[in-house]
C-alpha atoms as a PDB file:
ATOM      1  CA  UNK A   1     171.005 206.491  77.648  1.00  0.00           C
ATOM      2  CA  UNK A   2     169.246 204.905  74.492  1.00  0.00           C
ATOM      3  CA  UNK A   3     166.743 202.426  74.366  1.00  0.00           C
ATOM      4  CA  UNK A   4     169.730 200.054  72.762  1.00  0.00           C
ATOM      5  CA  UNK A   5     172.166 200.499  75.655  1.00  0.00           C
ATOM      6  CA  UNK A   6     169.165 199.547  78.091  1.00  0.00           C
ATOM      7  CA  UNK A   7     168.040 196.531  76.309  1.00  0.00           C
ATOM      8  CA  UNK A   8     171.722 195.378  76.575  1.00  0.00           C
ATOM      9  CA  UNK A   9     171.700 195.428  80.377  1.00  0.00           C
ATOM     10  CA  UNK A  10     169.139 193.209  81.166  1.00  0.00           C
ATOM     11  CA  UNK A  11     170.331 189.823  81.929  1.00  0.00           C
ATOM     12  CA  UNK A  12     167.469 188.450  81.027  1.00  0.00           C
ATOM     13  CA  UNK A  13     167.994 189.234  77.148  1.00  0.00           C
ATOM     14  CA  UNK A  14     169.270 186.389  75.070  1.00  0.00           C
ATOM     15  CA  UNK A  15     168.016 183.808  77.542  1.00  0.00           C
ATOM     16  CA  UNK A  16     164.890 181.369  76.663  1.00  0.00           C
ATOM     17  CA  UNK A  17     162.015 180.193  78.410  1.00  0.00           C
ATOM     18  CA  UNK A  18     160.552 176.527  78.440  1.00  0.00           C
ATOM     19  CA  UNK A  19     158.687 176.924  76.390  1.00  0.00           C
ATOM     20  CA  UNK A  20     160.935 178.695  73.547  1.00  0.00           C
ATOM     21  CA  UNK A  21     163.240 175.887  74.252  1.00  0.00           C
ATOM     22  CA  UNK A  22     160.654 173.534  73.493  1.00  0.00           C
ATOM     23  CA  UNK A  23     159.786 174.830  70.447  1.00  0.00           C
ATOM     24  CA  UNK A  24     163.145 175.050  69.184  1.00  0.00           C
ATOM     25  CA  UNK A  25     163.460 171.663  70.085  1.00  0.00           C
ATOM     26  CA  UNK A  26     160.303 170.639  69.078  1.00  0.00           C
ATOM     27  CA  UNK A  27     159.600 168.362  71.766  1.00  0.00           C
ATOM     28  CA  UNK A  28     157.079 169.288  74.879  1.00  0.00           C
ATOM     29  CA  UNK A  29     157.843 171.790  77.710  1.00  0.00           C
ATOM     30  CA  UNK A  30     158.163 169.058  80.530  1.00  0.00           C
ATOM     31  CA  UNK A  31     160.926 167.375  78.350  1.00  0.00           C
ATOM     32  CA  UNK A  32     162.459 170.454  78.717  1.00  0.00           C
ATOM     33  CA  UNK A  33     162.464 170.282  82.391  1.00  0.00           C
ATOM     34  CA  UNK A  34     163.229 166.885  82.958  1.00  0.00           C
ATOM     35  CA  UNK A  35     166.784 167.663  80.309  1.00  0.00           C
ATOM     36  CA  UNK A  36     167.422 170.334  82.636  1.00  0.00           C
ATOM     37  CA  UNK A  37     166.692 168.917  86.267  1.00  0.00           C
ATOM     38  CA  UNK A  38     168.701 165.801  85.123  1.00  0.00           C
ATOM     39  CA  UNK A  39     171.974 167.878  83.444  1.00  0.00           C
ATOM     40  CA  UNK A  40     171.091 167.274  80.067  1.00  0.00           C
ATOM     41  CA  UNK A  41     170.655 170.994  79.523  1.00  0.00           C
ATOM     42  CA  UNK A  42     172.147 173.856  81.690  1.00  0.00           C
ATOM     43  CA  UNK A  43     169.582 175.691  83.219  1.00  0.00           C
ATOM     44  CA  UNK A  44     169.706 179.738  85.104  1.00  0.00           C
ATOM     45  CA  UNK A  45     167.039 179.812  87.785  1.00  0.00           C
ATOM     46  CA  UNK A  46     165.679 183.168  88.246  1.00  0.00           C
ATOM     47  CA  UNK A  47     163.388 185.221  91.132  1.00  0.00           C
ATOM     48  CA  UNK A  48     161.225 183.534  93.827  1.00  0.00           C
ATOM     49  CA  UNK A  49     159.848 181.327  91.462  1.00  0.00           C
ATOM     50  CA  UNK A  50     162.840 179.810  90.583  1.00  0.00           C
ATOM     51  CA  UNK A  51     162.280 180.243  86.758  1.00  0.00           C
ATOM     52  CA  UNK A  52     164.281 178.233  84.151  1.00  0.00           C
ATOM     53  CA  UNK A  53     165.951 179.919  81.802  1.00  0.00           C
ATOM     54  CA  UNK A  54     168.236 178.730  78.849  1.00  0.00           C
ATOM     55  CA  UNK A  55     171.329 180.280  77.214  1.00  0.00           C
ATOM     56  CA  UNK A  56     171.109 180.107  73.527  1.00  0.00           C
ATOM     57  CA  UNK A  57     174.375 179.261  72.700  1.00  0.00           C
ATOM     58  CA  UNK A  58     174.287 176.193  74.962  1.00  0.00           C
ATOM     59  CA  UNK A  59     170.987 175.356  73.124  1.00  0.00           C
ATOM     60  CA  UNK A  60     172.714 175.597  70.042  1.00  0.00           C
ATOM     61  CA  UNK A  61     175.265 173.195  71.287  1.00  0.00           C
ATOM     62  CA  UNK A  62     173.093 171.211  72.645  1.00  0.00           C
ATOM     63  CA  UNK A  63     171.656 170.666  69.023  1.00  0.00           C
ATOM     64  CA  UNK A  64     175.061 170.266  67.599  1.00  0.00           C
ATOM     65  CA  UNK A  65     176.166 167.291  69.612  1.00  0.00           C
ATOM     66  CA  UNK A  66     172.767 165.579  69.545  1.00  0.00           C
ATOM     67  CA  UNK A  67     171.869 165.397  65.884  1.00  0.00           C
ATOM     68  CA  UNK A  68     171.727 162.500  64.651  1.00  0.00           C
END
């Protein structure tokens, strides 16, 4: 199996942290949070932890219908 094919299995590929989202955004990591713990943005929790992680496509939206 190539490297390629391997990268493409992880789940974990194509989804942001906090703090990627944040930057994107440009506004401050616990923004970020608070969007997500109130259902502004959709949010994947991951592991023990409970990581956020963010689809980019539904960032994208989320840019789209909040411009204004």
């Amino acid at each position: 199996m190539s490297k390629d094919n391997r990268k493409n299995e992880n789940p974990m590929n194509g989804l942001l942290t906090v703090s990627e989202v944040a930057s994107i955004l440009h506004v401050h990591p616990n923004t970020v949070r608070q969007w997500s713990d109130c259902g502004q943005l959709k949010v994947c929790r991951f592991g023990l932890r409970r990581d956020r992680r963010f689809r980019r496509e539904e960032i994208e939206e989320f840019i789209n219908t909040n411009q204004c």
